[in-house]
Structure formats: structure tokens, C-alpha cells
C-alpha atoms as a PDB file:
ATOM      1  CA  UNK A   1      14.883 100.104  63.080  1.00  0.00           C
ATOM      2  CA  UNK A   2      14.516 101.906  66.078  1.00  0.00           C
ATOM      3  CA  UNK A   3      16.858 104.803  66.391  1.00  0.00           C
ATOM      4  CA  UNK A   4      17.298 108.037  69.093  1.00  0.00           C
ATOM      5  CA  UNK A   5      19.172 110.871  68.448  1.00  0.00           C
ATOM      6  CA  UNK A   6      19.934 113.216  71.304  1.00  0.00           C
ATOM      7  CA  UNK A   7      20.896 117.005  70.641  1.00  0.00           C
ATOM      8  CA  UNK A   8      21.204 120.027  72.312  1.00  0.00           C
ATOM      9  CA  UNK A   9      23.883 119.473  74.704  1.00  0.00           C
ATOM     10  CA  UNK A  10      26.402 122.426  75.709  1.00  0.00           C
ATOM     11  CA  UNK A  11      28.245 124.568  77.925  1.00  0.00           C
ATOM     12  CA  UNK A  12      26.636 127.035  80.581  1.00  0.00           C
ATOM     13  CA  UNK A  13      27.293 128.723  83.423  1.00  0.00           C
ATOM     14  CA  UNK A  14      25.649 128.038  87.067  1.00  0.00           C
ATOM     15  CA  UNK A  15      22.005 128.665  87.121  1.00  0.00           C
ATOM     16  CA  UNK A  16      21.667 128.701  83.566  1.00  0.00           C
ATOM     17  CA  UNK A  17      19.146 126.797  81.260  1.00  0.00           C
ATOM     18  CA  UNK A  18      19.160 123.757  78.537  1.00  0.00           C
ATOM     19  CA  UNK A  19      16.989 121.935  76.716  1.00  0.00           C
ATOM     20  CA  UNK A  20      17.846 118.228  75.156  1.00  0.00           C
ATOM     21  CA  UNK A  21      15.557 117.292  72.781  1.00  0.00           C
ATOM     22  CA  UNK A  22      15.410 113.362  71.702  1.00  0.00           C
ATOM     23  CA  UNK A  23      14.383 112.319  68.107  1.00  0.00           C
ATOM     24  CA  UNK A  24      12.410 108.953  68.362  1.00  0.00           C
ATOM     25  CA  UNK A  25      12.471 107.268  64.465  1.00  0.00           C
ATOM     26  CA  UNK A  26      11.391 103.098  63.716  1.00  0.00           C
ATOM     27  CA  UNK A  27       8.857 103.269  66.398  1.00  0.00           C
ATOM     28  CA  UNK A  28       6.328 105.465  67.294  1.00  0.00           C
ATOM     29  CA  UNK A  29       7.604 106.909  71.418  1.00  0.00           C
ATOM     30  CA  UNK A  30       3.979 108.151  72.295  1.00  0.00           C
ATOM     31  CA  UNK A  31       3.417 104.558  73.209  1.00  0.00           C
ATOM     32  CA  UNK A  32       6.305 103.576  74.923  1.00  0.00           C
ATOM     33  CA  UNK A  33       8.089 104.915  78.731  1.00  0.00           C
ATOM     34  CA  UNK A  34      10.956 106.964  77.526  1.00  0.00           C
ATOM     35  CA  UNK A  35      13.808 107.801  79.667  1.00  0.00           C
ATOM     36  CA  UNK A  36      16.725 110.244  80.107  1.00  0.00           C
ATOM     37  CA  UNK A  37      19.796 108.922  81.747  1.00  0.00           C
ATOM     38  CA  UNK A  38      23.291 110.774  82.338  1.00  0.00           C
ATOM     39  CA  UNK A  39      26.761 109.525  83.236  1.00  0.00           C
ATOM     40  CA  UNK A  40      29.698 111.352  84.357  1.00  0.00           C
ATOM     41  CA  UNK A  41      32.991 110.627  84.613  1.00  0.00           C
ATOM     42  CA  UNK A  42      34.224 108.194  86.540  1.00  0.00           C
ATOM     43  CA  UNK A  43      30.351 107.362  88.036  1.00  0.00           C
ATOM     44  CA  UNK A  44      27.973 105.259  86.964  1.00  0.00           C
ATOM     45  CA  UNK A  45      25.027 106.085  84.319  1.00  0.00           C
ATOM     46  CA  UNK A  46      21.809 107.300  86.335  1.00  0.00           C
ATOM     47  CA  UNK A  47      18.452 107.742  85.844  1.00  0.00           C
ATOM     48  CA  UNK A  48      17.072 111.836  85.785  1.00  0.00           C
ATOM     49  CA  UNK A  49      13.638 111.427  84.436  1.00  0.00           C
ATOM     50  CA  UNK A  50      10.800 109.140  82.807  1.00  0.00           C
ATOM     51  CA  UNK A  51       7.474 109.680  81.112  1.00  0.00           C
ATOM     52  CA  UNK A  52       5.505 106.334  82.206  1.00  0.00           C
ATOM     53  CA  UNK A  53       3.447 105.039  79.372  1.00  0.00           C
ATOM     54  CA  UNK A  54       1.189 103.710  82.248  1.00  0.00           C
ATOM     55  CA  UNK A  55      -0.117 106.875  83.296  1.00  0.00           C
ATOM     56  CA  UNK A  56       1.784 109.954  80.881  1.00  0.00           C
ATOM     57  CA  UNK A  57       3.583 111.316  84.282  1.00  0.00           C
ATOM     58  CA  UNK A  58       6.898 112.237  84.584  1.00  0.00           C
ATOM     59  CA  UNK A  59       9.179 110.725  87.313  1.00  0.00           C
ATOM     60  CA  UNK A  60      12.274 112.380  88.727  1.00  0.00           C
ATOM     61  CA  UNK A  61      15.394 111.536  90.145  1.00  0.00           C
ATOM     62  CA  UNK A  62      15.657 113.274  93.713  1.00  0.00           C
ATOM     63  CA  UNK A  63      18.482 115.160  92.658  1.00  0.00           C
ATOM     64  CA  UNK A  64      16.720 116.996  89.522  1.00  0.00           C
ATOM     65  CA  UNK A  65      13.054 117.932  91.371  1.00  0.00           C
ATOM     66  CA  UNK A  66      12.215 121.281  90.847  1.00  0.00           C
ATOM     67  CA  UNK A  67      14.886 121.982  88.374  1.00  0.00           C
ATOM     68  CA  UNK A  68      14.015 118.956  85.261  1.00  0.00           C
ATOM     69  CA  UNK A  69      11.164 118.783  83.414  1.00  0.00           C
ATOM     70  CA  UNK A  70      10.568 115.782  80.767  1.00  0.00           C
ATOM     71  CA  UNK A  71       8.157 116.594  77.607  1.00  0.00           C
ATOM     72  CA  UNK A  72       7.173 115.022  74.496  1.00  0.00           C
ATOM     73  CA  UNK A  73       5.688 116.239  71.027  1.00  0.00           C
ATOM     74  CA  UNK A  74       3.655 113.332  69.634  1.00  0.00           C
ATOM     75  CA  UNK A  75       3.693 114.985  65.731  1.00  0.00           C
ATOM     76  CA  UNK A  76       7.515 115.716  66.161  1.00  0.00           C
ATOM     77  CA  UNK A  77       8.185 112.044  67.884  1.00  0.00           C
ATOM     78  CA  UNK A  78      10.547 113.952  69.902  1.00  0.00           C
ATOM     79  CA  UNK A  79      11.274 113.660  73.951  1.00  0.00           C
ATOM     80  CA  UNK A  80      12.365 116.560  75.499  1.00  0.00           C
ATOM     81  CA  UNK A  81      14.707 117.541  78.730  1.00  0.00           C
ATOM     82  CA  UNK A  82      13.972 121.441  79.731  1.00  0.00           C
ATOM     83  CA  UNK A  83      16.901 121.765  82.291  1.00  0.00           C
ATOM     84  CA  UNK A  84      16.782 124.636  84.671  1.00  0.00           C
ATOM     85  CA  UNK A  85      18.957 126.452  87.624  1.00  0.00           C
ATOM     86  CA  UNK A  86      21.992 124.256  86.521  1.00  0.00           C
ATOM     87  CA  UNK A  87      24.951 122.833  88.894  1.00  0.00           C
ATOM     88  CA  UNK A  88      28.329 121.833  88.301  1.00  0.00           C
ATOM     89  CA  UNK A  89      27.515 118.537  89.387  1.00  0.00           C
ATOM     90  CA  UNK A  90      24.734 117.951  86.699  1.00  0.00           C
ATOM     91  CA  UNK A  91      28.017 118.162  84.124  1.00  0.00           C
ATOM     92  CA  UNK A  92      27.486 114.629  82.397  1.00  0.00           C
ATOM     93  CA  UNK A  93      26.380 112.827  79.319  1.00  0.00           C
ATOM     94  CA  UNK A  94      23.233 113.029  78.457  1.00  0.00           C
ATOM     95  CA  UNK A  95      21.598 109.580  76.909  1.00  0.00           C
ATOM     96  CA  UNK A  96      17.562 108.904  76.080  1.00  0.00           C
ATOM     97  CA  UNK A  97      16.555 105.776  76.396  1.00  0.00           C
ATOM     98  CA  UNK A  98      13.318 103.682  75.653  1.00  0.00           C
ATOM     99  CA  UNK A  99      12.298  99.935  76.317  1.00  0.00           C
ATOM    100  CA  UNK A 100       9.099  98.686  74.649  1.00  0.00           C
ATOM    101  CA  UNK A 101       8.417  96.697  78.007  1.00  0.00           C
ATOM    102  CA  UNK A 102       8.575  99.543  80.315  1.00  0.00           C
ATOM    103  CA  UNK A 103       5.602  99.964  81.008  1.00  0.00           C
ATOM    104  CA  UNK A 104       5.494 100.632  84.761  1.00  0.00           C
ATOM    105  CA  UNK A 105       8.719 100.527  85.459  1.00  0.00           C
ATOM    106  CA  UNK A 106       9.454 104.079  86.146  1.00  0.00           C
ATOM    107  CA  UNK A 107       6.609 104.183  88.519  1.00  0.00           C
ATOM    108  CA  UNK A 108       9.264 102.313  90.815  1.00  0.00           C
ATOM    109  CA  UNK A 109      11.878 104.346  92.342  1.00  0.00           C
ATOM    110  CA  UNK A 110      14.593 102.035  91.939  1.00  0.00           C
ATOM    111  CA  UNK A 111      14.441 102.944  87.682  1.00  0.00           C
ATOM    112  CA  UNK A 112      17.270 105.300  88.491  1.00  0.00           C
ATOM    113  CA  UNK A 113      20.059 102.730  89.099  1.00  0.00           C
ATOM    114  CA  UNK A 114      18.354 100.107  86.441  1.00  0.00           C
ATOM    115  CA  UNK A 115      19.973 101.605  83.490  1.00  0.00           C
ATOM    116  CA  UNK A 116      21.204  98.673  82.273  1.00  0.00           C
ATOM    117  CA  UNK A 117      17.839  96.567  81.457  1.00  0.00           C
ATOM    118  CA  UNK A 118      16.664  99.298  79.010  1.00  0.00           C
ATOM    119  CA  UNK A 119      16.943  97.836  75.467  1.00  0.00           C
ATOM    120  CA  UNK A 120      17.376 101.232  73.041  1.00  0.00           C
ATOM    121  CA  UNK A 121      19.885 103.904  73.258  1.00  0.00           C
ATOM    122  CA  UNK A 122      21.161 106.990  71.813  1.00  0.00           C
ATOM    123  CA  UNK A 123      24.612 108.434  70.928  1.00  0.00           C
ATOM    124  CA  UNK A 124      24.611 110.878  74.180  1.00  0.00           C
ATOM    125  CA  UNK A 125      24.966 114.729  74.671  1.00  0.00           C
ATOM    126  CA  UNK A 126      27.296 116.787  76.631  1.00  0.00           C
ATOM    127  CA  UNK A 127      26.377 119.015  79.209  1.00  0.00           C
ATOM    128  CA  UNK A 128      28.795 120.898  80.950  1.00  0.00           C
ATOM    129  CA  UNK A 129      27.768 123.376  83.635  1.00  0.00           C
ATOM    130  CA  UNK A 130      31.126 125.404  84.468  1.00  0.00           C
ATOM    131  CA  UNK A 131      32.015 129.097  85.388  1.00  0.00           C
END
């Protein structure tokens, strides 16, 4: 059964730092494009950043370059989200995601507003970025 578990969601100030990590069980995630998505209220759920299985590069939203930085430990089958120099508007919740025919499809800019065609989920984090 494939399962995600997101953690390490919280409250900071402007400019500070977080890091969501993403526990992968049922399925081995070094294989497979893995994904972390965030909605906030009242918008729709976007993409923030990808590790391609295609080529082991991250992709990034437009809004997050510079700031985001997607990981993975293979022995821990665990994705991770270092977030730096956070905004208000990055306040959201925070979902991984993974689709066993992704392949590619990160690669394609348009991944960011595809949420909806990725097959496995987790529960979601809160991030709230607040003075």
C-alpha cells in the first residue's frame, strides 16, 4: 500500500527557514518523480517542486527559485522540502505527491497547475509564515 506522510510543518517569521520532510512506505520513491504541492486558502493547490525520475533534477515553480530546494534520502525513503527566506504568501498546506507514471512530466512547465492527475497523496502540513 503506498502511503506518504508529510511532517515538519510550522509557524515562522519572515525570512525564516523550514524543512518538510516526506516519508515514502509500499513503494520504493527513488524510482518514481515525487512532487511537493501547496494550497492555500481560498486558491487552488499548486505545484512548488519535483525531482524527475527521468533525469534526478529538481524543477521549481517560478515563485520558489532561489528560496526551495527538493532532496531525497534513498536509505530513509524520505523526500525532503528545505524552505528558505520565507514570505507570508508561501503560508499554505503543504502536500507530497508521487505518480508511478510521471516520468517526464515535471520536465514540462505546465506540472504546476496539473495537480490533479497525480495518483498518491499525503495528509498535508501547515506552514504559516507570519510576524
Amino acid at each position: 500500500q503506498v502511503r506518504l506522510v508529510e511532517s515538519g510543518g510550522d509557524s515562522v517569521q519572515p525570512g525564516g527557514s523550514l524543512r518538510l520532510s516526506c516519508a515514502a512506505s509500499g513503494f520504493n520513491s527513488e524510482y518514481f518523480t515525487v512532487a511537493w504541492f501547496r494550497q492555500a486558502p481560498g486558491k487552488e493547490r499548486e505545484g512548488v517542486a519535483c525531482i524527475s525520475s527521468s533525469d534526478g533534477l529538481g524543477y521549481y515553480a517560478d515563485s520558489v527559485k532561489g528560496r526551495f530546494t527538493i532532496s531525497r534520502d534513498r536509505a530513509k525513503n524520505t523526500m525532503y522540502l528545505q524552505m528558505n527566506s520565507l514570505k507570508p504568501d508561501d503560508t499554505a498546506v503543504y502536500y507530497c505527491a508521487t505518480d508511478f507514471e510521471a516520468r517526464t512530466r515535471c520536465t514540462i512547465p505546465t506540472w504546476v497547475r496539473n495537480w490533479h492527475i497525480w495518483d498518491y497523496w499525503g495528509q498535508g502540513t501547515q506552514v504559516t509564515v507570519s510576524s
